[in-house]
C-alpha atoms as a PDB file:
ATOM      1  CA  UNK A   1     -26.805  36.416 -14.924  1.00  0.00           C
ATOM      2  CA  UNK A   2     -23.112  36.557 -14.969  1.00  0.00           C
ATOM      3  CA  UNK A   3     -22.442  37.477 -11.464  1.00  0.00           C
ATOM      4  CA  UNK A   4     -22.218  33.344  -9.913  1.00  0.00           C
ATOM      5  CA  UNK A   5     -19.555  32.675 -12.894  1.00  0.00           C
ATOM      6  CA  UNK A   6     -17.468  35.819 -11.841  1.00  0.00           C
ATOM      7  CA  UNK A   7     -17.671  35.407  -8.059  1.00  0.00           C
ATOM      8  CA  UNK A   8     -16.382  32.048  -8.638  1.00  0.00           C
ATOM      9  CA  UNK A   9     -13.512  33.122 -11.039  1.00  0.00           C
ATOM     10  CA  UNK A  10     -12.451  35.869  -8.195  1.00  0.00           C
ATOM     11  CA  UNK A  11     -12.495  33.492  -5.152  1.00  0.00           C
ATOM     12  CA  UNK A  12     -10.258  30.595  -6.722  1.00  0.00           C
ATOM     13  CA  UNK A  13      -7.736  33.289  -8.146  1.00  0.00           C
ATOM     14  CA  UNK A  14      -7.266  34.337  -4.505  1.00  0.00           C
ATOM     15  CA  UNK A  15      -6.941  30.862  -2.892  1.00  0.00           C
ATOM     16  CA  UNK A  16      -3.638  30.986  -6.549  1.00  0.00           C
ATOM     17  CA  UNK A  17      -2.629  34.778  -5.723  1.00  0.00           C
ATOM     18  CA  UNK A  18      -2.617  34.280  -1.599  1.00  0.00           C
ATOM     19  CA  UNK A  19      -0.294  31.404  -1.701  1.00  0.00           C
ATOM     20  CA  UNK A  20       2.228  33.348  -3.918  1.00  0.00           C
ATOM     21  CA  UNK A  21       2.456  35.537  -0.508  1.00  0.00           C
ATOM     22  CA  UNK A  22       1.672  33.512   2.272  1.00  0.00           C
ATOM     23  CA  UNK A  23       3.795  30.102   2.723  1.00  0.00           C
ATOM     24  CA  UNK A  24       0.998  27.138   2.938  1.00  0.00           C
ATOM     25  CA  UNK A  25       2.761  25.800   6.869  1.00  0.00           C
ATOM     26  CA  UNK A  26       5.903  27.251   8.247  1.00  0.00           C
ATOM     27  CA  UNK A  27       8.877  25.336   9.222  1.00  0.00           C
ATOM     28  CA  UNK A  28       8.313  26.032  12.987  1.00  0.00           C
ATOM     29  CA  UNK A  29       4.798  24.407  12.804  1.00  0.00           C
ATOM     30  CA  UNK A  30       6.373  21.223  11.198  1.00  0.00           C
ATOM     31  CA  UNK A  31       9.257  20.644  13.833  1.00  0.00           C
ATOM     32  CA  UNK A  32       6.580  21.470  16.774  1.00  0.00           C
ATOM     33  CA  UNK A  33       5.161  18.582  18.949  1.00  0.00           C
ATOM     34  CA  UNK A  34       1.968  20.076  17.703  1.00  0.00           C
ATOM     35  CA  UNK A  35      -0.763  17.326  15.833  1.00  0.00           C
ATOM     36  CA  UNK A  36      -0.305  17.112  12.326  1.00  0.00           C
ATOM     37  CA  UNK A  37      -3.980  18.250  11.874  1.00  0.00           C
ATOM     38  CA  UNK A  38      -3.529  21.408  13.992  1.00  0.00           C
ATOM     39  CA  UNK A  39      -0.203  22.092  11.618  1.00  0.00           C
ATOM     40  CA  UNK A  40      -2.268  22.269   8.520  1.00  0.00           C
ATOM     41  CA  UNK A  41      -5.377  23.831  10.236  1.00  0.00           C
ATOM     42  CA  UNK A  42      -3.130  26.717  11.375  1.00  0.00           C
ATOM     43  CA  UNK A  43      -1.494  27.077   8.327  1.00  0.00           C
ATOM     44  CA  UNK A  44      -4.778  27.563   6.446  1.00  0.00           C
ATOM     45  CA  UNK A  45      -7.016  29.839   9.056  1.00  0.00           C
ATOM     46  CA  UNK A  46      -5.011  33.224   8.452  1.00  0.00           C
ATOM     47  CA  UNK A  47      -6.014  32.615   4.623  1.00  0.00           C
ATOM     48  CA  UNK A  48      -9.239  32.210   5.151  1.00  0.00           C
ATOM     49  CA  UNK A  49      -9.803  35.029   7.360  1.00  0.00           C
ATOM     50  CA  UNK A  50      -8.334  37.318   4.493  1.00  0.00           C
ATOM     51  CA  UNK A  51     -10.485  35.324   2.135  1.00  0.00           C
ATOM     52  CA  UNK A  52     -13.498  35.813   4.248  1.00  0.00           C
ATOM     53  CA  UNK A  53     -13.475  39.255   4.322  1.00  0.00           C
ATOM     54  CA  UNK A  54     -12.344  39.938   0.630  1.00  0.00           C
ATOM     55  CA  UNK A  55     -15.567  37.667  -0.406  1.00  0.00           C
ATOM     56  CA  UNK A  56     -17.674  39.431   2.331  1.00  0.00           C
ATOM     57  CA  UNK A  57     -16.158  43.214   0.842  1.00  0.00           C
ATOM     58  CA  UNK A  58     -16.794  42.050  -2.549  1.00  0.00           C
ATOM     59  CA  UNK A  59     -20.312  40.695  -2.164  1.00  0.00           C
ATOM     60  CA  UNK A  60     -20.876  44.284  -0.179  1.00  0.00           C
ATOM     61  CA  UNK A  61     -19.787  46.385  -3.184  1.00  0.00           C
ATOM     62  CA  UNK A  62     -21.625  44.214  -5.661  1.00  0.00           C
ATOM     63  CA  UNK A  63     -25.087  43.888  -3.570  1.00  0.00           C
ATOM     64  CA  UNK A  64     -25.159  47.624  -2.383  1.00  0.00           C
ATOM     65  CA  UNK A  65     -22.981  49.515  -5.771  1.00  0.00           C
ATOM     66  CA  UNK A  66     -24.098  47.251  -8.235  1.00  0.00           C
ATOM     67  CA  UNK A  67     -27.404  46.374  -7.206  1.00  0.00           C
ATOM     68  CA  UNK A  68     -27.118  42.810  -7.017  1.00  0.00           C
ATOM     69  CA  UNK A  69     -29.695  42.230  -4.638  1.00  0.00           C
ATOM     70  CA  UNK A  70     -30.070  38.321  -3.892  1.00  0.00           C
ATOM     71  CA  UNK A  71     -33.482  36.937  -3.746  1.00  0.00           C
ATOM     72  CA  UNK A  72     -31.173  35.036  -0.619  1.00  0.00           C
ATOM     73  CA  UNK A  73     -28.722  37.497   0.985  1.00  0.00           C
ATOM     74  CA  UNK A  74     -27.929  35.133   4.078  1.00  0.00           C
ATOM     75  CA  UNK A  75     -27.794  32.155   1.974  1.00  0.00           C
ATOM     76  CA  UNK A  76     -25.762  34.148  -0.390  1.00  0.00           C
ATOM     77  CA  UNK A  77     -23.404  35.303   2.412  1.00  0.00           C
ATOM     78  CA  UNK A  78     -23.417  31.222   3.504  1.00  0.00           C
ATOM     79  CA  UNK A  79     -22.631  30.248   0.428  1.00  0.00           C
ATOM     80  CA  UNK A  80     -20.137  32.614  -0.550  1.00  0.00           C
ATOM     81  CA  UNK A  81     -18.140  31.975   2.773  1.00  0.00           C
ATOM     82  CA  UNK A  82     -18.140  28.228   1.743  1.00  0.00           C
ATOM     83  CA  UNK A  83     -16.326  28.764  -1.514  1.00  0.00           C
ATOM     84  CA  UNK A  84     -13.813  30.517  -0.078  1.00  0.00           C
ATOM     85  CA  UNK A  85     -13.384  27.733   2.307  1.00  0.00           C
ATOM     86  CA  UNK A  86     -13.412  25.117   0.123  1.00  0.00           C
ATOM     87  CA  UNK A  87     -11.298  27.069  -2.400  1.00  0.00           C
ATOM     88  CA  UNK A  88      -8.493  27.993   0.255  1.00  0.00           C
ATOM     89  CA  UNK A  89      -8.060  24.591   0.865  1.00  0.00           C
ATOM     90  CA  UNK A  90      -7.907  23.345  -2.633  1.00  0.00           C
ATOM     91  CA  UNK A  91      -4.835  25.772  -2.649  1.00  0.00           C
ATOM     92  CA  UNK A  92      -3.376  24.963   0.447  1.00  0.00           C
ATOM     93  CA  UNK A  93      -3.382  21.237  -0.566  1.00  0.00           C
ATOM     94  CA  UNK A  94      -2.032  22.264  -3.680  1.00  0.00           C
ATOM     95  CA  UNK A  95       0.441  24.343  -2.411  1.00  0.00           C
ATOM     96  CA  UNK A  96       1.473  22.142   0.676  1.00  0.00           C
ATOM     97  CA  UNK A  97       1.731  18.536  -1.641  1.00  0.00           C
ATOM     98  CA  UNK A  98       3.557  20.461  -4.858  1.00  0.00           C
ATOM     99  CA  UNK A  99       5.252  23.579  -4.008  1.00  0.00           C
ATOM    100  CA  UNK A 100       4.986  26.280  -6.508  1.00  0.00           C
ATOM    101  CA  UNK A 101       3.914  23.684  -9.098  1.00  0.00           C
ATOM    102  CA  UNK A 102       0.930  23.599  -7.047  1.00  0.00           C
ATOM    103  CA  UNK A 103      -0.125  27.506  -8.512  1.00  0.00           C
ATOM    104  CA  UNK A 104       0.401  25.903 -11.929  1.00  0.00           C
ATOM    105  CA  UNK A 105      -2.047  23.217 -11.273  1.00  0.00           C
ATOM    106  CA  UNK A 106      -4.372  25.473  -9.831  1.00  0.00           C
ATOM    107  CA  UNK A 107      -4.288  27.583 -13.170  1.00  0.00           C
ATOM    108  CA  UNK A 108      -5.191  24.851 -15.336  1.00  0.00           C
ATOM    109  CA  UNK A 109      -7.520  23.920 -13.650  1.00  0.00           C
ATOM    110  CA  UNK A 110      -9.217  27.211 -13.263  1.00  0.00           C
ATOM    111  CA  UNK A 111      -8.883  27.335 -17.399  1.00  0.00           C
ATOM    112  CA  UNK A 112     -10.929  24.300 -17.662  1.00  0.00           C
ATOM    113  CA  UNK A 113     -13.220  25.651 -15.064  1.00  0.00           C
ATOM    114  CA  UNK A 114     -13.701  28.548 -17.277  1.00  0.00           C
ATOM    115  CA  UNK A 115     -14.759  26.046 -20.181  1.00  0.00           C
ATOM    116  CA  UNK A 116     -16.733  22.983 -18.708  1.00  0.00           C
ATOM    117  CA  UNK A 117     -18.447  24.655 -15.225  1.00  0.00           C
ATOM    118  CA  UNK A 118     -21.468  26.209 -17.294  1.00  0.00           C
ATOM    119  CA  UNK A 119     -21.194  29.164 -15.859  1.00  0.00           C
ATOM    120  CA  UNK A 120     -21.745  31.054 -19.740  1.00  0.00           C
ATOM    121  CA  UNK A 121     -23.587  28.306 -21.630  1.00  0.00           C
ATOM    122  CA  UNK A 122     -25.373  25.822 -19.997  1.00  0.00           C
ATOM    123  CA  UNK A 123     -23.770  22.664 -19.786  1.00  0.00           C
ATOM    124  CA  UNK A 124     -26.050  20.837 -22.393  1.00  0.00           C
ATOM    125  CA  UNK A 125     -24.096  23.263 -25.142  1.00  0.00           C
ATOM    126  CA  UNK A 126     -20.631  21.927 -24.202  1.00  0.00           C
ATOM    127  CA  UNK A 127     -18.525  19.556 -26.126  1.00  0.00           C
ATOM    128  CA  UNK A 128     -18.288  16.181 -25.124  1.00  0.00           C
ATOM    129  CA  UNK A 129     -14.817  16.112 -23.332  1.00  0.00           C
ATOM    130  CA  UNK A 130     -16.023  19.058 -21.144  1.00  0.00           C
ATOM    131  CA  UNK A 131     -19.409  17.824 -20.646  1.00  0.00           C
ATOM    132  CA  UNK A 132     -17.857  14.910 -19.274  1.00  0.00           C
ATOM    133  CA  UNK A 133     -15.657  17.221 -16.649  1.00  0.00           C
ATOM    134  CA  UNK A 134     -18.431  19.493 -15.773  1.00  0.00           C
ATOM    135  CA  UNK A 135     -19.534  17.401 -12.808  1.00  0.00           C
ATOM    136  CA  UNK A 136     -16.345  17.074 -11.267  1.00  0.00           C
ATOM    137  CA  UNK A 137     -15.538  20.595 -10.892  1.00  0.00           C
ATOM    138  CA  UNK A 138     -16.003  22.577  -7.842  1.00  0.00           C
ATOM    139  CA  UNK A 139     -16.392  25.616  -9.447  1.00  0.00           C
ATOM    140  CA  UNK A 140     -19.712  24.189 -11.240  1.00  0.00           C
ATOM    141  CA  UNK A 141     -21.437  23.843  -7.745  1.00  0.00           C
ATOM    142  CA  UNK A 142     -20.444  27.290  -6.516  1.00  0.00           C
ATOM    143  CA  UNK A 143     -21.817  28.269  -9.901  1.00  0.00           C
ATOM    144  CA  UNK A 144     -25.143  26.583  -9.593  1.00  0.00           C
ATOM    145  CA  UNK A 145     -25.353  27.265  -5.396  1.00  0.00           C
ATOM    146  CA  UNK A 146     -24.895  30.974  -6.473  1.00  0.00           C
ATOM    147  CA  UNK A 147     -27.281  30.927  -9.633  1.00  0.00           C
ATOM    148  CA  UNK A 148     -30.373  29.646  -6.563  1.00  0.00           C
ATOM    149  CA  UNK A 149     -29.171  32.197  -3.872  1.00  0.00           C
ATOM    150  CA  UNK A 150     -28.982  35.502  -6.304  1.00  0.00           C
ATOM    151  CA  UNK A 151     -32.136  34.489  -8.027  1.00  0.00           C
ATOM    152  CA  UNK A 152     -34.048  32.301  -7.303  1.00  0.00           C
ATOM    153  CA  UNK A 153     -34.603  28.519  -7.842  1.00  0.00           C
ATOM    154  CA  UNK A 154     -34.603  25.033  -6.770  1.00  0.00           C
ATOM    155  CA  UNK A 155     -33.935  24.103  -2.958  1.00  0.00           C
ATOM    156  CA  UNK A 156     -32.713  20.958  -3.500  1.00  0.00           C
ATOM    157  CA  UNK A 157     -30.487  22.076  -6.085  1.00  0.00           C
ATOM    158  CA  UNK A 158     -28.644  24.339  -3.494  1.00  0.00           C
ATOM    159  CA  UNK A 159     -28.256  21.629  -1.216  1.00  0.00           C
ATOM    160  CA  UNK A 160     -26.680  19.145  -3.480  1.00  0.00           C
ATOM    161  CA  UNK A 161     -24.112  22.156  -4.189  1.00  0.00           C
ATOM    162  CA  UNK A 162     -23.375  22.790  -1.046  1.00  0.00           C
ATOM    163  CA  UNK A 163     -22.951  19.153   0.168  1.00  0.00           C
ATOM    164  CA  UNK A 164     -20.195  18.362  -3.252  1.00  0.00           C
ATOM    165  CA  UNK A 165     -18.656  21.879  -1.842  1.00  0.00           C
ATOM    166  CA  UNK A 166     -18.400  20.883   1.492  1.00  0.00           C
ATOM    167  CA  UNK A 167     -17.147  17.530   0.935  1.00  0.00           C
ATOM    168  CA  UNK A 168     -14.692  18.556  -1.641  1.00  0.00           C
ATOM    169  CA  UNK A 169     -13.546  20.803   1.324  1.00  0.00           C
ATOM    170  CA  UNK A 170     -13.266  18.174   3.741  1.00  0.00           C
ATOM    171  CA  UNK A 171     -11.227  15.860   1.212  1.00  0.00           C
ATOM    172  CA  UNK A 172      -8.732  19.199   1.242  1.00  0.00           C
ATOM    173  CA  UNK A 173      -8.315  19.197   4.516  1.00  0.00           C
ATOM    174  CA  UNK A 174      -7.719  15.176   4.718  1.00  0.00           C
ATOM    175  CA  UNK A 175      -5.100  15.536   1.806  1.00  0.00           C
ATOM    176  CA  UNK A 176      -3.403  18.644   3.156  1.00  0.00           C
ATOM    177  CA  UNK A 177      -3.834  16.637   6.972  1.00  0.00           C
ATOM    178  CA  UNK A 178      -1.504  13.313   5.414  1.00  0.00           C
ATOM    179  CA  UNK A 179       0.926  16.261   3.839  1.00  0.00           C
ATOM    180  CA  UNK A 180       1.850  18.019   6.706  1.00  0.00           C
ATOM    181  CA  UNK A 181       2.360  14.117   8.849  1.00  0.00           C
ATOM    182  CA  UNK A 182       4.215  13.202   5.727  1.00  0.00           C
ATOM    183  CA  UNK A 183       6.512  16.550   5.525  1.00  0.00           C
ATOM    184  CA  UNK A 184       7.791  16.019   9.347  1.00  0.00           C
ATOM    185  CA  UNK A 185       8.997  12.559   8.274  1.00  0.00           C
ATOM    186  CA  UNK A 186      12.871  13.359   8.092  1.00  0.00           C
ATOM    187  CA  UNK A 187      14.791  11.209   5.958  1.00  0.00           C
ATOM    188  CA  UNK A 188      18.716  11.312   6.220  1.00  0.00           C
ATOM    189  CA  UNK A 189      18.805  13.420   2.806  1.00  0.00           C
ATOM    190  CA  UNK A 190      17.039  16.091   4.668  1.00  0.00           C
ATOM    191  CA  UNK A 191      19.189  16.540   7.734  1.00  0.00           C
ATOM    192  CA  UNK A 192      22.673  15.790   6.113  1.00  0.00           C
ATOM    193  CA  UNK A 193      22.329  16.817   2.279  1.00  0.00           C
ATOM    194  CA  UNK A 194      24.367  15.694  -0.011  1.00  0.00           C
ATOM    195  CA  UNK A 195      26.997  18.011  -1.330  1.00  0.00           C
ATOM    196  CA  UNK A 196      26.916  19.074  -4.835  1.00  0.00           C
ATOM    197  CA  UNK A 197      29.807  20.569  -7.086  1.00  0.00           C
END
């Protein structure tokens, strides 16, 4: 029963964790002649390759060690690959627009994720201020998408899920897109900075 609310918890601590190793767009990409949208799409594709098959490994260990056994196991797989798309580029946003601040963000957010996405109690038990986040989080449709694939449940509940998880991806990419145009806008501060005592 648990299983959605701790798949979710591990694949937005990797898209935190990956950018504390990985830079979100190298310096090269930004001074290329390259489109801004290929800058941020190549910056993100290596992370979600490693997030791909660390959600694919995991999902492995807990289907065949733990006997998970989704009543869905392709639209389990689907689904699981989503979040980690969706999730990596949350981060990379994140990362890209605020730096390291960006991790912090991410981590507060995850905390009240933790509180209003449902994924213990459901969402009618919450407190008001929470119950008023709860549909705004990603991590709530992951949570429900996941609750249908593993066991069972409402079709159309799945597809509203994945539709808010795909378009919250898309609105990523769009953010982390006007970023990257923004960041190879050189200002005279950048090339000649100012020297400091």
């Amino acid at each position: 029963g648990l299983a959605p609310f701790f798949f979710s918890i591990a694949l937005w601590v990797f898209g935190i964790v990956i950018f504390l190793i990985l830079r979100p767009t190298s310096g090269r990409a930004l001074v290329s002649r390259a489109p801004s949208w290929r800058v941020a799409l190549v910056g993100w594709l290596p992370i979600l390759g490693i997030g791909l098959l660390g959600s694919w490994l995991l999902l492995a260990v807990a289907w065949l060690a733990l006997d998970l056994n989704p009543v869905h196991g392709w639209a389990s797989i689907g689904v699981i690959s989503l979040a980690v798309a969706v999730f990596t580029l949350l981060a990379h946003l994140a990362r890209s627009a605020l730096g390291l601040v960006g991790s912090a963000v991410l981590l507060v957010v995850l905390m009240l994720q933790l509180a209003a996405s449902a994924g213990i109690y459901p969402a009618q038990t919450l407190p008001p201020a929470l119950l008023a986040l709860h549909p705004y989080l990603p991590m709530t449709y992951l949570i429900e998408a996941l609750r249908v694939t593993f066991t069972g449940g409402s079709s159309q509940v799945l597809g509203h899920a994945v539709l808010v998880l795909a378009g919250v991806g898309v609105a990523a990419f769009m953010g982390t897109w006007a970023v990257a145009a923004k960041r190879r806008t050189w200002t005279m501060a950048d090339v000649h900075p100012p020297l400091e005592d």
